[in-house]
C-alpha atoms as a PDB file:
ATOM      1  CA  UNK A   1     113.114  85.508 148.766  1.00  0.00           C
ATOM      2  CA  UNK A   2     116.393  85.443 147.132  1.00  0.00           C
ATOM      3  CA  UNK A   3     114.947  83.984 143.704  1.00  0.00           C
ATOM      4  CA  UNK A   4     112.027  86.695 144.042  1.00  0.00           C
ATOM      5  CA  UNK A   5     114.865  89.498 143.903  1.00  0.00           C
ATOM      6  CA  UNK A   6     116.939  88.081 141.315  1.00  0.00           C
ATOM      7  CA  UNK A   7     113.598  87.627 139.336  1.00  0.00           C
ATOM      8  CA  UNK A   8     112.825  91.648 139.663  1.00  0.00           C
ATOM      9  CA  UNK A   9     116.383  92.874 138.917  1.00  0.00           C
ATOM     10  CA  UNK A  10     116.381  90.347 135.307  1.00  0.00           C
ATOM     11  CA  UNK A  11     112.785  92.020 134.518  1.00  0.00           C
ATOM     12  CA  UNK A  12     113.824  95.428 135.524  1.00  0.00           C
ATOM     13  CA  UNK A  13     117.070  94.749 133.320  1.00  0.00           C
ATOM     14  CA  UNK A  14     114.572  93.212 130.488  1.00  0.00           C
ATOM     15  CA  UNK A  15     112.046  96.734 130.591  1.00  0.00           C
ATOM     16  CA  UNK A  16     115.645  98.996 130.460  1.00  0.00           C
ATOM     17  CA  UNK A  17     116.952  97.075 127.811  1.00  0.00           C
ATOM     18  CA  UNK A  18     113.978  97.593 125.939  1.00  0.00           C
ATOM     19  CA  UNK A  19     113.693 101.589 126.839  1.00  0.00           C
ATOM     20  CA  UNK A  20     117.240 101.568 125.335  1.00  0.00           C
ATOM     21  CA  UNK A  21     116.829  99.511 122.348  1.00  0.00           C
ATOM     22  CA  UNK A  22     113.706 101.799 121.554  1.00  0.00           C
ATOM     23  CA  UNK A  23     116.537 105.430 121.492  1.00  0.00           C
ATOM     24  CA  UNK A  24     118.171 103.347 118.623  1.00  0.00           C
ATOM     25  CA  UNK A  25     116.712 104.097 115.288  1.00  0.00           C
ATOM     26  CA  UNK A  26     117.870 100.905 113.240  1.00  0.00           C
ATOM     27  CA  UNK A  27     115.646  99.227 115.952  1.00  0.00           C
ATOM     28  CA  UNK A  28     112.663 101.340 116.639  1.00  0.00           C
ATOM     29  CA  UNK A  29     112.388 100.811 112.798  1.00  0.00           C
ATOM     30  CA  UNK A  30     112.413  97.327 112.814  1.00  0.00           C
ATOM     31  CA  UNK A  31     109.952  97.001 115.642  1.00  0.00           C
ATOM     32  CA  UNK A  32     107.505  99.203 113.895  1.00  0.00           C
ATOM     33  CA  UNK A  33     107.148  97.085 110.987  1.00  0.00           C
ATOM     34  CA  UNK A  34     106.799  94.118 113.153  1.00  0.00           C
ATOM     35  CA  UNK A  35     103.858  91.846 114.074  1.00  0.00           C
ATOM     36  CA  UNK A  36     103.496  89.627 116.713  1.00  0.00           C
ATOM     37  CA  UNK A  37     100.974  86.933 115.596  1.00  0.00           C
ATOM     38  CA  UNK A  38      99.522  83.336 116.957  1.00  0.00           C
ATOM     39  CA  UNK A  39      97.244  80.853 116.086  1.00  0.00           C
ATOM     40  CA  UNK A  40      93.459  81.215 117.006  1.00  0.00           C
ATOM     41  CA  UNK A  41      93.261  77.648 115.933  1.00  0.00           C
ATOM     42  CA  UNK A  42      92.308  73.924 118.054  1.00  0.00           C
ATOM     43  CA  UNK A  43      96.407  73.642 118.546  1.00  0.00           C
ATOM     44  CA  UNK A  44      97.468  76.685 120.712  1.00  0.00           C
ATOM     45  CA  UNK A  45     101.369  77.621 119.381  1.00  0.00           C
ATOM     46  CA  UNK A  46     103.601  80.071 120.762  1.00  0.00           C
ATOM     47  CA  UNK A  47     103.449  83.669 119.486  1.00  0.00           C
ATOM     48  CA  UNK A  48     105.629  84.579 116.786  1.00  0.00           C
ATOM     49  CA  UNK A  49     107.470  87.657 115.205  1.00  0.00           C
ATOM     50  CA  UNK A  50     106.895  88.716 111.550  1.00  0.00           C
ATOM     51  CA  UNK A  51     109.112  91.081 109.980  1.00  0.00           C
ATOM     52  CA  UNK A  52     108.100  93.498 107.311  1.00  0.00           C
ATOM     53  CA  UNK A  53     110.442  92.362 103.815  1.00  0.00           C
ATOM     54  CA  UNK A  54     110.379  94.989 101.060  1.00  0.00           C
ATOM     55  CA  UNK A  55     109.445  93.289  97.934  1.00  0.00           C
ATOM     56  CA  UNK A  56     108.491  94.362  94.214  1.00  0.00           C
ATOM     57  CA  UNK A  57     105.410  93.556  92.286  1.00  0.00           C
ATOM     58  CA  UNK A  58     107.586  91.702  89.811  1.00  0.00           C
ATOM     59  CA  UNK A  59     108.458  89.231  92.882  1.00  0.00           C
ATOM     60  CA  UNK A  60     104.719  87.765  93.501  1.00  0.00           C
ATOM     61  CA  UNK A  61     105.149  84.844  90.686  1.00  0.00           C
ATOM     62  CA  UNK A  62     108.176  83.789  93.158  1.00  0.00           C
ATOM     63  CA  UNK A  63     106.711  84.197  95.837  1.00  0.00           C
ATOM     64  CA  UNK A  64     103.611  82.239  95.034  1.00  0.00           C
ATOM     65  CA  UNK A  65     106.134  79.540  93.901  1.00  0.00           C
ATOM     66  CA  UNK A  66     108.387  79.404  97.289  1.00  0.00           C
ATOM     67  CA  UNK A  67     104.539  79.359  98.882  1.00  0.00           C
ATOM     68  CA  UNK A  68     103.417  76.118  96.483  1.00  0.00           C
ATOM     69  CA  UNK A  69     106.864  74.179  96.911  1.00  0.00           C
ATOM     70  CA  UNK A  70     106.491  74.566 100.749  1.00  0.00           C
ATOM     71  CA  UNK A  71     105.157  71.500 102.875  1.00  0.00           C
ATOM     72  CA  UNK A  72     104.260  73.849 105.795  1.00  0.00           C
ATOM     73  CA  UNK A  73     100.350  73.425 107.264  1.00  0.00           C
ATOM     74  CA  UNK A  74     100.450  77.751 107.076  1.00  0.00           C
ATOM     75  CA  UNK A  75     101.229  79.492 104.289  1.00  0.00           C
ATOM     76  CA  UNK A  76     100.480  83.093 103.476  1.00  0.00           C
ATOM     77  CA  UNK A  77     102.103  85.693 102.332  1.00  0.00           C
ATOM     78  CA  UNK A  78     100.758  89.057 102.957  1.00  0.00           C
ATOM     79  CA  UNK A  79     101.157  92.485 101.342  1.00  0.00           C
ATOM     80  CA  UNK A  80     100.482  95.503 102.964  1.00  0.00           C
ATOM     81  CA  UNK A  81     100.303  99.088 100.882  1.00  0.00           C
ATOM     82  CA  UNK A  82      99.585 102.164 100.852  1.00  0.00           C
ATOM     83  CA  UNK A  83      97.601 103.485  98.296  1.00  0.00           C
ATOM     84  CA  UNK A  84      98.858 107.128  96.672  1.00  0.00           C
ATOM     85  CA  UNK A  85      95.873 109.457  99.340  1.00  0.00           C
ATOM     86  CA  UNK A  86      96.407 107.254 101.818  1.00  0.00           C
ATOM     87  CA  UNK A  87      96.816 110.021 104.573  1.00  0.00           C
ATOM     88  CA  UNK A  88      96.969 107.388 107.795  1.00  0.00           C
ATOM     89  CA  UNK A  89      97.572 103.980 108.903  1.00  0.00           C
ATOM     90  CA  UNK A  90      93.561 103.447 108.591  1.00  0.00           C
ATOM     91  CA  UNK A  91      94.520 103.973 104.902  1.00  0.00           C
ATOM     92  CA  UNK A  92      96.895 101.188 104.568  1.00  0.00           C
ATOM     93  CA  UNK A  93      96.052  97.821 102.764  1.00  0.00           C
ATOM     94  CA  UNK A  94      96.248  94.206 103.185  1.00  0.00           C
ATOM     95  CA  UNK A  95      95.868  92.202 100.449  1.00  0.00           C
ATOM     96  CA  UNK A  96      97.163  88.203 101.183  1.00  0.00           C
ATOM     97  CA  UNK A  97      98.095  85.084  98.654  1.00  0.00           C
ATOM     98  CA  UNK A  98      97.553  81.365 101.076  1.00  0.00           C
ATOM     99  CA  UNK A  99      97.098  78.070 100.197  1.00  0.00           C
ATOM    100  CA  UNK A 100      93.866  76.569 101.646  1.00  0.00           C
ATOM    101  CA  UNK A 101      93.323  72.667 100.877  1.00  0.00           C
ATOM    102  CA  UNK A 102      96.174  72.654  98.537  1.00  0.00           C
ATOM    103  CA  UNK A 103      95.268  75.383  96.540  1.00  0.00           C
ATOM    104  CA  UNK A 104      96.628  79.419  95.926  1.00  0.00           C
ATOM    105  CA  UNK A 105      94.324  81.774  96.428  1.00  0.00           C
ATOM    106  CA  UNK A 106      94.107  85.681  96.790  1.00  0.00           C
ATOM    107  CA  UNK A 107      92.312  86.671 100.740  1.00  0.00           C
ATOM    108  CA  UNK A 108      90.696  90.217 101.314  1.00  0.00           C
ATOM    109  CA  UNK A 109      90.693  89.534 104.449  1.00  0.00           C
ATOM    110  CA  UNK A 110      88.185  92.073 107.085  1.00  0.00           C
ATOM    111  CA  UNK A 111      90.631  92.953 109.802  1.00  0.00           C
ATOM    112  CA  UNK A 112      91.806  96.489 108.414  1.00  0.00           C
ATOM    113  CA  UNK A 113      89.859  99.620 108.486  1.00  0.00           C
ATOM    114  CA  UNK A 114      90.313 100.445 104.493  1.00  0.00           C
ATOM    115  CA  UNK A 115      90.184  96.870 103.679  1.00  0.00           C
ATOM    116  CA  UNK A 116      86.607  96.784 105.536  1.00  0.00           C
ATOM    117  CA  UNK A 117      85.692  99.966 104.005  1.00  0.00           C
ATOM    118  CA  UNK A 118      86.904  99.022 100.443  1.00  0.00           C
ATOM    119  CA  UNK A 119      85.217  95.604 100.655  1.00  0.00           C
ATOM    120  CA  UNK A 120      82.507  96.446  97.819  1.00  0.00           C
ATOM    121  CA  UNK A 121      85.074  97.691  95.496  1.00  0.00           C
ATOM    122  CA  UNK A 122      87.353  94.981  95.719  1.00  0.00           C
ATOM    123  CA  UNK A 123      84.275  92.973  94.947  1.00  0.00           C
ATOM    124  CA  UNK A 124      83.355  94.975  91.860  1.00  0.00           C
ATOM    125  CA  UNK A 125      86.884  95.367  90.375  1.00  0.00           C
ATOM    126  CA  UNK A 126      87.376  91.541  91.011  1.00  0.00           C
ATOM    127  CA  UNK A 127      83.676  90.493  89.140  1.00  0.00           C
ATOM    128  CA  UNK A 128      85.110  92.691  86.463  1.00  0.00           C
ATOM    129  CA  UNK A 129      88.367  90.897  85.982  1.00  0.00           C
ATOM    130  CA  UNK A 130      86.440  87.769  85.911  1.00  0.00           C
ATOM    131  CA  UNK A 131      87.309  86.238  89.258  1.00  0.00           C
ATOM    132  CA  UNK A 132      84.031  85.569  91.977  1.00  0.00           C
ATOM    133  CA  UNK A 133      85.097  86.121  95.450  1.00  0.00           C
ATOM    134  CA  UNK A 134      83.284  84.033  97.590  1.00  0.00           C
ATOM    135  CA  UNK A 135      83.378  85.154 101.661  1.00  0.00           C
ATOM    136  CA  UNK A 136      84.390  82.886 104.304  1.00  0.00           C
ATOM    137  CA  UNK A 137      85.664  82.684 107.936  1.00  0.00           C
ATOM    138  CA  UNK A 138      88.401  81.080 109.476  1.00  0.00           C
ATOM    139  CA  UNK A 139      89.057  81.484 113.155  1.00  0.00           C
ATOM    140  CA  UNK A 140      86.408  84.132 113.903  1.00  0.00           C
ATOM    141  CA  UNK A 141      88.036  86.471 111.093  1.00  0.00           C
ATOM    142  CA  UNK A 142      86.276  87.430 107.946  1.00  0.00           C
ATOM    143  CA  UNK A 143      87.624  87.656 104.152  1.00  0.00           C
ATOM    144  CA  UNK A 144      87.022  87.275 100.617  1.00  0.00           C
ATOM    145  CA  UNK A 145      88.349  84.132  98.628  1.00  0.00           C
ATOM    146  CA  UNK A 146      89.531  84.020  95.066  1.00  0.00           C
ATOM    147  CA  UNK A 147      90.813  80.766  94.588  1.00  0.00           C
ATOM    148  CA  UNK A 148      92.796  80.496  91.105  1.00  0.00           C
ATOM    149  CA  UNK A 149      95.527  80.048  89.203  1.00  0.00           C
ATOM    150  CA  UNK A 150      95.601  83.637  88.210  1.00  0.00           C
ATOM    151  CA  UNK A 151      95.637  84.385  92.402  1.00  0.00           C
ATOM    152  CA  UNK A 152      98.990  86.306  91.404  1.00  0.00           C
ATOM    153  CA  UNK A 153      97.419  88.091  88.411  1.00  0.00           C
ATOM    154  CA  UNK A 154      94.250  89.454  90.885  1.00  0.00           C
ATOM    155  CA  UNK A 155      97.075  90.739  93.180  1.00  0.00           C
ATOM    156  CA  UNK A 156      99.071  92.493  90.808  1.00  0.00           C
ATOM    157  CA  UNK A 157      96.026  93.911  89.389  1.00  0.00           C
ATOM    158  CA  UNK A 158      94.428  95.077  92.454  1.00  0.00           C
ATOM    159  CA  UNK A 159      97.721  96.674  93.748  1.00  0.00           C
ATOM    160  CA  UNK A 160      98.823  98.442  90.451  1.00  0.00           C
ATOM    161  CA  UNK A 161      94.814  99.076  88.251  1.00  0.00           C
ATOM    162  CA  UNK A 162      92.269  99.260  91.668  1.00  0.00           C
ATOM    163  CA  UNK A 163      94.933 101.322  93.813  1.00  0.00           C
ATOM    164  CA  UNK A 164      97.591 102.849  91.567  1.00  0.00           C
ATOM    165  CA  UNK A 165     100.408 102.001  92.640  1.00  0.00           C
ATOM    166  CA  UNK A 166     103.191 102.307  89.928  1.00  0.00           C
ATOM    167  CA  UNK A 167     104.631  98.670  89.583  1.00  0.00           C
ATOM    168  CA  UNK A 168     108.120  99.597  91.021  1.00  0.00           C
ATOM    169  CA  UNK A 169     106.972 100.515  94.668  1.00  0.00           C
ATOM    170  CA  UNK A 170     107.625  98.277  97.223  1.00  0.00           C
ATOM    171  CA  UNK A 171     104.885  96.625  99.148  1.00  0.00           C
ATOM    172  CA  UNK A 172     105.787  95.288 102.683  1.00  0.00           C
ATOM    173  CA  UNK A 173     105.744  91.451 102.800  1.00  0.00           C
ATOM    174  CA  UNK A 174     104.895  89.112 106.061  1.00  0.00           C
ATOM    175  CA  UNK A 175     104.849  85.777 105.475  1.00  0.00           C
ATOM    176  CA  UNK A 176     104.928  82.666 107.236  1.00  0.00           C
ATOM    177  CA  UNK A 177     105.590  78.839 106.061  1.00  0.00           C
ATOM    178  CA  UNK A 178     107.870  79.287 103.177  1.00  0.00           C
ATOM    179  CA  UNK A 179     111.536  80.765 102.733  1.00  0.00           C
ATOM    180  CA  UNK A 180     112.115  84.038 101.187  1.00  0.00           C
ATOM    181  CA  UNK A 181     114.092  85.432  99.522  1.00  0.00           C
END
């Protein structure tokens, strides 16, 4: 009985700890640019936190690098944006560089709302840079695979030509299976 008590009082001290935490700006910030995220994979792992980093467009050849150099199984970095209308969350965009079987590659991947909706155009714009994205599945999720060496050139171009976005706005980066900065 005695363990049962000391169990509610830690998880009653856990939920007001969080209430408080949540008042605090510099942390209600931080958790809303947070993801928790697992593996839908054969190996079940244990849920992890990804952070939101601030990057610039001229950062993607480094990042791509860190990503290469890496020995991890996962890689990815994603980049989520806004485009200039973008009036909503359902606005935002994901746009992701991985390495699959050794190689970079840029991932439309079909989770978002605009990403769904935008699927066609990303196709068109990327036929008429010269890449051929070719759809796949991993893990019950949909996307859209360019696999080259110009991954990082397809990204910069999609993000600055496609959407707009001047070349000195900062994109949000997650990214697993590398170090950065």
């Amino acid at each position: 009985m005695k363990a049962i008590i000391v169990g509610l009082v830690a998880v009653a001290f856990c939920v007001t700890a969080v209430l408080v935490a949540l008042q605090n700006p510099r942390i209600s910030g931080w958790l809303k640019s947070s993801y928790i995220v697992w593996d839908r994979a054969e190996q079940v792992r244990a849920p992890r936190l990804l952070t939101a980093v601030d990057v610039q467009i001229e950062d993607l050849a480094a990042i791509a690098s860190a990503m290469s150099q890496s020995s991890a199984e996962v890689r990815y970095a994603t980049l989520a944006f806004c485009p200039p209308e973008c009036r909503s969350d359902d606005d935002g965009l994901n746009v992701q560089l991985s390495v699959e079987n050794g190689r970079i590659g840029m991932d439309w991947v079909l989770l978002g709302p605009r990403n769904i909706r935008d699927r066609e155009k990303f196709i068109a714009f990327a036929e008429t840079e010269g890449f051929a994205p070719i759809p796949k599945a991993e893990n019950d999720v949909s996307f859209l695979r360019v696999e080259s060496e110009k991954a990082v050139e397809l990204v910069v171009a999609v993000v600055t030509e496609l959407y707009e976005l001047p070349a000195n706005e900062a994109l949000s980066l997650y990214h697993e299976g590398f170090d950065w900065p």
